[in-house]
PDB file of N, CA and C in Angstrom:
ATOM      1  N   UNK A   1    -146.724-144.648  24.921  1.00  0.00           N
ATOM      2  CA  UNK A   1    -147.780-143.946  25.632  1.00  0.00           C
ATOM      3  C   UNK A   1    -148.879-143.478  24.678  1.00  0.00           C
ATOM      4  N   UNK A   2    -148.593-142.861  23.360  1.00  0.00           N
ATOM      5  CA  UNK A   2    -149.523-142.672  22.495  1.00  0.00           C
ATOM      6  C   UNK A   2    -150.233-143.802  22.197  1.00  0.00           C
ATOM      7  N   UNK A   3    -149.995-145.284  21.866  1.00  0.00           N
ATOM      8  CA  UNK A   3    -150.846-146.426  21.925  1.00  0.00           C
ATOM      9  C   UNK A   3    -151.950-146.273  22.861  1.00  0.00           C
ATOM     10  N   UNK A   4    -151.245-146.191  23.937  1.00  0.00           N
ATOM     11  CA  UNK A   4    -152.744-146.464  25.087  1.00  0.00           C
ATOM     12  C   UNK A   4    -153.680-145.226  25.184  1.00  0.00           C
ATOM     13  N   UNK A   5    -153.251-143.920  24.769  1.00  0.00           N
ATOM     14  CA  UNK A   5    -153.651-143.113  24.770  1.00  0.00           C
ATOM     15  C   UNK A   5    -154.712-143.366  23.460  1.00  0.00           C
ATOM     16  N   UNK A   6    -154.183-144.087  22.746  1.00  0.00           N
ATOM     17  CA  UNK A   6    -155.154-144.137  21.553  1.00  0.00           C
ATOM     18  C   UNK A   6    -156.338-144.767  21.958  1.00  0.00           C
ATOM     19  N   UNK A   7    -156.229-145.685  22.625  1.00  0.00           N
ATOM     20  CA  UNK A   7    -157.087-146.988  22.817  1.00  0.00           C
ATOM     21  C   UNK A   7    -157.615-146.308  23.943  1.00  0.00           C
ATOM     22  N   UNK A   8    -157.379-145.884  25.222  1.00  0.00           N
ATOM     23  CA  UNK A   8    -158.280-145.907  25.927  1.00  0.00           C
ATOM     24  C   UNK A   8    -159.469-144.413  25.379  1.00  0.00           C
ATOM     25  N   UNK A   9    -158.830-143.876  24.518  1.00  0.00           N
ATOM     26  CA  UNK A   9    -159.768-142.765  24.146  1.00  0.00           C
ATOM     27  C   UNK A   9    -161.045-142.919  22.990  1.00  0.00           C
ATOM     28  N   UNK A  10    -160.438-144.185  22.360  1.00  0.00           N
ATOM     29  CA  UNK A  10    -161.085-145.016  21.206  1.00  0.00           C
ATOM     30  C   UNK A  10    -162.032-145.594  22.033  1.00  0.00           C
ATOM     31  N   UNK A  11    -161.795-146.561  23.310  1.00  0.00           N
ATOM     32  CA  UNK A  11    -162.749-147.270  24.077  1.00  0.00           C
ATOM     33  C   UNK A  11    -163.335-146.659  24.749  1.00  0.00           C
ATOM     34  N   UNK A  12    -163.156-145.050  24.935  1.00  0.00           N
ATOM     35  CA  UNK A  12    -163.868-143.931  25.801  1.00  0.00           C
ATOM     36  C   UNK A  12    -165.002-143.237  24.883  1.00  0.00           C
ATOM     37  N   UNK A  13    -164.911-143.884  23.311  1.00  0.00           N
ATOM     38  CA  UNK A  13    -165.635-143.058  22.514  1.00  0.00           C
ATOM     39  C   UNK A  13    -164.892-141.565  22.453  1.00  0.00           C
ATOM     40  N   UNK A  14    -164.077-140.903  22.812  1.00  0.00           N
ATOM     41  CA  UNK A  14    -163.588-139.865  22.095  1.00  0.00           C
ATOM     42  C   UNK A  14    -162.835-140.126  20.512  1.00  0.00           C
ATOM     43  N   UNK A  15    -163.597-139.817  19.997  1.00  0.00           N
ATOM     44  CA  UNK A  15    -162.514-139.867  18.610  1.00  0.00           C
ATOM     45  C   UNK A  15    -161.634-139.111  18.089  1.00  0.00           C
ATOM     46  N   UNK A  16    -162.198-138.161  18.823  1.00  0.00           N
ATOM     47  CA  UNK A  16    -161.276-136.515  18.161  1.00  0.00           C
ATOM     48  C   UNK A  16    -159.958-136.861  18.776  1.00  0.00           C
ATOM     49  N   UNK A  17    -159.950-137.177  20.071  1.00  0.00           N
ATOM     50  CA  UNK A  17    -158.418-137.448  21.130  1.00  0.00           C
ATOM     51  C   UNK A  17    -158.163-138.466  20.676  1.00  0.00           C
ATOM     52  N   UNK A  18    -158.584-139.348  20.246  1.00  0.00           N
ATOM     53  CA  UNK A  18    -158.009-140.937  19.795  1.00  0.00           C
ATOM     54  C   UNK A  18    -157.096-140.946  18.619  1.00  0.00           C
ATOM     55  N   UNK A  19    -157.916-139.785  17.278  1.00  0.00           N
ATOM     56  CA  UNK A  19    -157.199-139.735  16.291  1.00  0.00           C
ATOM     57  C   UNK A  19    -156.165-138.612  16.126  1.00  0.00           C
ATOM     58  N   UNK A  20    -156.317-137.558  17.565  1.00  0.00           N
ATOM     59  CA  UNK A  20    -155.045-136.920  17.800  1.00  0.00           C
ATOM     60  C   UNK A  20    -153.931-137.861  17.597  1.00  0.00           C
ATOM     61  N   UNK A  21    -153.794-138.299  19.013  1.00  0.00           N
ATOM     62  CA  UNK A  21    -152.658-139.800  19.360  1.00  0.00           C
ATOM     63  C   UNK A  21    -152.118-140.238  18.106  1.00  0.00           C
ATOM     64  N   UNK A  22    -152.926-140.697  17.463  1.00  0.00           N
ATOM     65  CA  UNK A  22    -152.812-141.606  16.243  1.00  0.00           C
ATOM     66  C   UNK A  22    -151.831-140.697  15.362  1.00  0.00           C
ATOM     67  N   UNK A  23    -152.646-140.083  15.017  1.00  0.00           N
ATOM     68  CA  UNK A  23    -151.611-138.977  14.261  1.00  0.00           C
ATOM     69  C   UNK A  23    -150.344-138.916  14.482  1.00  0.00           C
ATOM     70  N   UNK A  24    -150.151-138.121  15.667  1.00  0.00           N
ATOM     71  CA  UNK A  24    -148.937-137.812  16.731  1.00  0.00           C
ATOM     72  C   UNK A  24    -148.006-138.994  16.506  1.00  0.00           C
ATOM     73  N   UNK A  25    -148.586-139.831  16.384  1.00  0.00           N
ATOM     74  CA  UNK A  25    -147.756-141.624  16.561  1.00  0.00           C
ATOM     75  C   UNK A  25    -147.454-142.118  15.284  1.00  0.00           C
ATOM     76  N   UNK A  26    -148.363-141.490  14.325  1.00  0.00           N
ATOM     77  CA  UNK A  26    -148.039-141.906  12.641  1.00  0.00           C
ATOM     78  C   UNK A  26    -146.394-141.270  12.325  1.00  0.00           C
ATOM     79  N   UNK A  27    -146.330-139.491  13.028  1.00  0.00           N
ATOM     80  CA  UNK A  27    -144.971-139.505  12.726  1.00  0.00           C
ATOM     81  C   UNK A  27    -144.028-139.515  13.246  1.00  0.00           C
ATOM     82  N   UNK A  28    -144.121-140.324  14.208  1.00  0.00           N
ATOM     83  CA  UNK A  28    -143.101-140.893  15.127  1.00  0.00           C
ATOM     84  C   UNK A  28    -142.222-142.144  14.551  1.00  0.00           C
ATOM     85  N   UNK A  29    -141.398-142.561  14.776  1.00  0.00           N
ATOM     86  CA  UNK A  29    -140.675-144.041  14.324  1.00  0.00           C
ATOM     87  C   UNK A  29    -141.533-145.274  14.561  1.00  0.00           C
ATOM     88  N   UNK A  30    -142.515-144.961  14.378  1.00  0.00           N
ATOM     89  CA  UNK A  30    -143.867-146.571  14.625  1.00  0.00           C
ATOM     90  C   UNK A  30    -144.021-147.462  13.679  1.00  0.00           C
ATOM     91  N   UNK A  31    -143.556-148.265  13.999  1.00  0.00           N
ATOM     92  CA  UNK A  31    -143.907-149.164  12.339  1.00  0.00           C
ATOM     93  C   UNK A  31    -145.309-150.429  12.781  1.00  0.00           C
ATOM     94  N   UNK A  32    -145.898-150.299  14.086  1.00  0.00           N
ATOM     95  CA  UNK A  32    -146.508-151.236  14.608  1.00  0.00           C
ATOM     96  C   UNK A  32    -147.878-151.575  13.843  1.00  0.00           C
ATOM     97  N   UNK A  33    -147.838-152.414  12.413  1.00  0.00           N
ATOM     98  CA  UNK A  33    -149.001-152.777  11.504  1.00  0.00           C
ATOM     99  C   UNK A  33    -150.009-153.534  11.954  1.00  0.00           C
ATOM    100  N   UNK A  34    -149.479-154.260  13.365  1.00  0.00           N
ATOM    101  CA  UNK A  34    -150.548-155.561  13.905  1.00  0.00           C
ATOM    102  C   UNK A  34    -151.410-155.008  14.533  1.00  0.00           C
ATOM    103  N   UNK A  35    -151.020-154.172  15.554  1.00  0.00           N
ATOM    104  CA  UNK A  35    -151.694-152.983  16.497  1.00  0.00           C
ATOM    105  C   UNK A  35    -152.741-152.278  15.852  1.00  0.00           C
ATOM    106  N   UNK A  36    -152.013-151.905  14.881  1.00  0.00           N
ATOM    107  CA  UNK A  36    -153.359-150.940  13.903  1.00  0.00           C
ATOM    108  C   UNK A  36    -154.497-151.464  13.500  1.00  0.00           C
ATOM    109  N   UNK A  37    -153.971-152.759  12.936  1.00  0.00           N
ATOM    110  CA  UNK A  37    -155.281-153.291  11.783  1.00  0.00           C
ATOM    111  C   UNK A  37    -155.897-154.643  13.123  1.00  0.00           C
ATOM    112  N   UNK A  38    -155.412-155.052  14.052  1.00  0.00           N
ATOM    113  CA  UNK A  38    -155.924-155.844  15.055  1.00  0.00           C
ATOM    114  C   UNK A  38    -156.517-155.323  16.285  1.00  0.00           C
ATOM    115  N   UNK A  39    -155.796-154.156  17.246  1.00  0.00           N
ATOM    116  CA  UNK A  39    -156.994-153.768  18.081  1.00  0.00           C
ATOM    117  C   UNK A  39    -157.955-153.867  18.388  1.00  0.00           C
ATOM    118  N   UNK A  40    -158.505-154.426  18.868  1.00  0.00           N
ATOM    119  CA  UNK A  40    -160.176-153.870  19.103  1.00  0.00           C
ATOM    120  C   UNK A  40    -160.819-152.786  19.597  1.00  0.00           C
ATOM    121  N   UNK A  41    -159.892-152.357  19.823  1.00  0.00           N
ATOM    122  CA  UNK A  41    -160.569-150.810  20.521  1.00  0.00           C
ATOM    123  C   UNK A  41    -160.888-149.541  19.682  1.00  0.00           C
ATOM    124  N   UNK A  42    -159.995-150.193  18.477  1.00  0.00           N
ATOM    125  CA  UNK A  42    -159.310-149.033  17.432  1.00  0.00           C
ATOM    126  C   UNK A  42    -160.547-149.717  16.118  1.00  0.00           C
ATOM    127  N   UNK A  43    -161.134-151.013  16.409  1.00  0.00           N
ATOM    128  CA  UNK A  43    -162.431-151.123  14.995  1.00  0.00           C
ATOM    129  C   UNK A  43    -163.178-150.175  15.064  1.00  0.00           C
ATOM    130  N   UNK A  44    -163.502-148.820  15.471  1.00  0.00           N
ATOM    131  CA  UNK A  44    -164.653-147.895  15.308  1.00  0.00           C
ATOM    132  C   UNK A  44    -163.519-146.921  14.668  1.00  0.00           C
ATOM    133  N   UNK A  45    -162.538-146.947  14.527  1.00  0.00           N
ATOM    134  CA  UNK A  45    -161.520-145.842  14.005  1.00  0.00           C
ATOM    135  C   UNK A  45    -161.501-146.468  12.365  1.00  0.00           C
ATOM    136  N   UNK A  46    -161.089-147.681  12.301  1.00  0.00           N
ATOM    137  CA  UNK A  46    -160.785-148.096  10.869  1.00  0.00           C
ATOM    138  C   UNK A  46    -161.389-147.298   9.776  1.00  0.00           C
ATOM    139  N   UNK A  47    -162.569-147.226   9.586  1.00  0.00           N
ATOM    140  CA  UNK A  47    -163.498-147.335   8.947  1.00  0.00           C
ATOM    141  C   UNK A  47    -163.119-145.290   8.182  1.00  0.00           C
ATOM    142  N   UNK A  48    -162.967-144.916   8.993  1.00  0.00           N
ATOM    143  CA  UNK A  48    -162.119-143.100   9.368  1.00  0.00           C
ATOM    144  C   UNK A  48    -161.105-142.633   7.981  1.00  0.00           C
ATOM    145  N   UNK A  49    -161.375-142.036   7.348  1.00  0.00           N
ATOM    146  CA  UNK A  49    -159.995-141.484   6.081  1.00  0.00           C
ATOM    147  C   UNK A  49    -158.944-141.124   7.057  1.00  0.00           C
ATOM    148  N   UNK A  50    -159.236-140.971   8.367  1.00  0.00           N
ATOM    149  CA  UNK A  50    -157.716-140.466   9.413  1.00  0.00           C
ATOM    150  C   UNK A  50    -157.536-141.619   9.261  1.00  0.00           C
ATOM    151  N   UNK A  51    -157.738-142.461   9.842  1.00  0.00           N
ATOM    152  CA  UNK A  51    -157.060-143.685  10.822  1.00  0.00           C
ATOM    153  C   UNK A  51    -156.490-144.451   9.038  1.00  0.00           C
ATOM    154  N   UNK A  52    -156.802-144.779   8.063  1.00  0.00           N
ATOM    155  CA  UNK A  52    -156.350-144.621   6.473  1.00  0.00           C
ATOM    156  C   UNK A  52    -154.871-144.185   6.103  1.00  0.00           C
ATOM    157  N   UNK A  53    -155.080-142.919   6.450  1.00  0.00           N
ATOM    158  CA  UNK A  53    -153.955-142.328   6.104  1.00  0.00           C
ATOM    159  C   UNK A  53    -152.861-142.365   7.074  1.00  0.00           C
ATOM    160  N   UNK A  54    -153.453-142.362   8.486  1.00  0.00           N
ATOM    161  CA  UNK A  54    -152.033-142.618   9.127  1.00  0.00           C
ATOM    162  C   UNK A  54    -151.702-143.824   8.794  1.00  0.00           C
ATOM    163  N   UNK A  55    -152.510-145.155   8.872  1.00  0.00           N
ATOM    164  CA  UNK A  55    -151.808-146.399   8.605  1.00  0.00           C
ATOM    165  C   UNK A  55    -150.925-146.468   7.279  1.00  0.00           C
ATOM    166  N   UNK A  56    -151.266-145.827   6.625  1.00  0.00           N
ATOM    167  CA  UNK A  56    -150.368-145.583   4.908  1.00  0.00           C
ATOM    168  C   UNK A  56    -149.344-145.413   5.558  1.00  0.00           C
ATOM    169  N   UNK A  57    -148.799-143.971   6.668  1.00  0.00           N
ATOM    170  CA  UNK A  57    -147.968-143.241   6.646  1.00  0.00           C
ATOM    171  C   UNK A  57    -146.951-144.633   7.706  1.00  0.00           C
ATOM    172  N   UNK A  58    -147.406-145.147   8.631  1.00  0.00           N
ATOM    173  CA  UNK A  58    -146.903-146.343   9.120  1.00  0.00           C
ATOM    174  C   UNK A  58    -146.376-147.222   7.849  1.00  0.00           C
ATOM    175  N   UNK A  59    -146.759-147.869   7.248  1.00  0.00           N
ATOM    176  CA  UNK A  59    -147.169-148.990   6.528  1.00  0.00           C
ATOM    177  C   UNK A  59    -145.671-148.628   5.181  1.00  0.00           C
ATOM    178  N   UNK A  60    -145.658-147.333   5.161  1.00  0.00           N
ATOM    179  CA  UNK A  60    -144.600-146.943   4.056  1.00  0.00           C
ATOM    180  C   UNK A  60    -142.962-147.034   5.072  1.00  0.00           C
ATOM    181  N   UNK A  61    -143.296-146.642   5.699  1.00  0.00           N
ATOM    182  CA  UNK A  61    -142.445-146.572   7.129  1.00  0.00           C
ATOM    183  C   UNK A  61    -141.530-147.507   7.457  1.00  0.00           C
ATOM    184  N   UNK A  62    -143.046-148.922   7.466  1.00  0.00           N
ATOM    185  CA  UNK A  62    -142.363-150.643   7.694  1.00  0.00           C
ATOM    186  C   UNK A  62    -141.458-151.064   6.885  1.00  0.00           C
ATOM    187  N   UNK A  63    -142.353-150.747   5.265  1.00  0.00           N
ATOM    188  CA  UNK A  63    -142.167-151.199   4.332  1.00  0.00           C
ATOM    189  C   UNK A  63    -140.401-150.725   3.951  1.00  0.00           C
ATOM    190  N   UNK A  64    -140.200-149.203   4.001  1.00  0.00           N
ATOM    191  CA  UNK A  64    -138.709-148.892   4.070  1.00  0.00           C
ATOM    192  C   UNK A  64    -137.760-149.688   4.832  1.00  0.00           C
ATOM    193  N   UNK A  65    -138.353-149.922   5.686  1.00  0.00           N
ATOM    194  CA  UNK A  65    -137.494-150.567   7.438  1.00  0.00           C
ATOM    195  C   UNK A  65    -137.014-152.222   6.716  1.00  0.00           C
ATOM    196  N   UNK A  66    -138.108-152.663   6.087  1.00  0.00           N
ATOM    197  CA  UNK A  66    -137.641-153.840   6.094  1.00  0.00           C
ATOM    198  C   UNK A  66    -137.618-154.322   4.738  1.00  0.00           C
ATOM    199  N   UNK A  67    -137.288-153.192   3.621  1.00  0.00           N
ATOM    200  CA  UNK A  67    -137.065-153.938   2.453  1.00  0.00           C
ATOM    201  C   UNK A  67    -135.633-153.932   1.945  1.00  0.00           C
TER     202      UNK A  67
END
């Protein structure tokens, strides 16, 4: 639910609520790397030191999961 919550708030132009979600979802059990860096809804977020750091906090996450 935080996904779509991300995206439709990203495609609503809210950013502040978009990068809530995001957050919220970074420390959750998410390891979803394709979602992050592929979206389209979420290219106006990339660019963000938030949307950065949560993907780190994912990305270390995966990286545990599957090494």
């Amino acid at each position: 639910m935080l996904s779509i919550a991300t995206e439709c708030n990203a495609r609503a132009g809210r950013l502040e609520e978009a990068f809530a979600s995001l957050a919220l979802q970074a420390q959750l059990p998410f390891i979803d790397l394709l979602w992050m860096d592929h979206c389209p809804p979420l290219e106006v977020m990339r660019a963000d030191p938030r949307f950065s750091e949560a993907r780190a906090t994912v990305a270390a996450r995966a990286a545990e999961l599957w090494a």
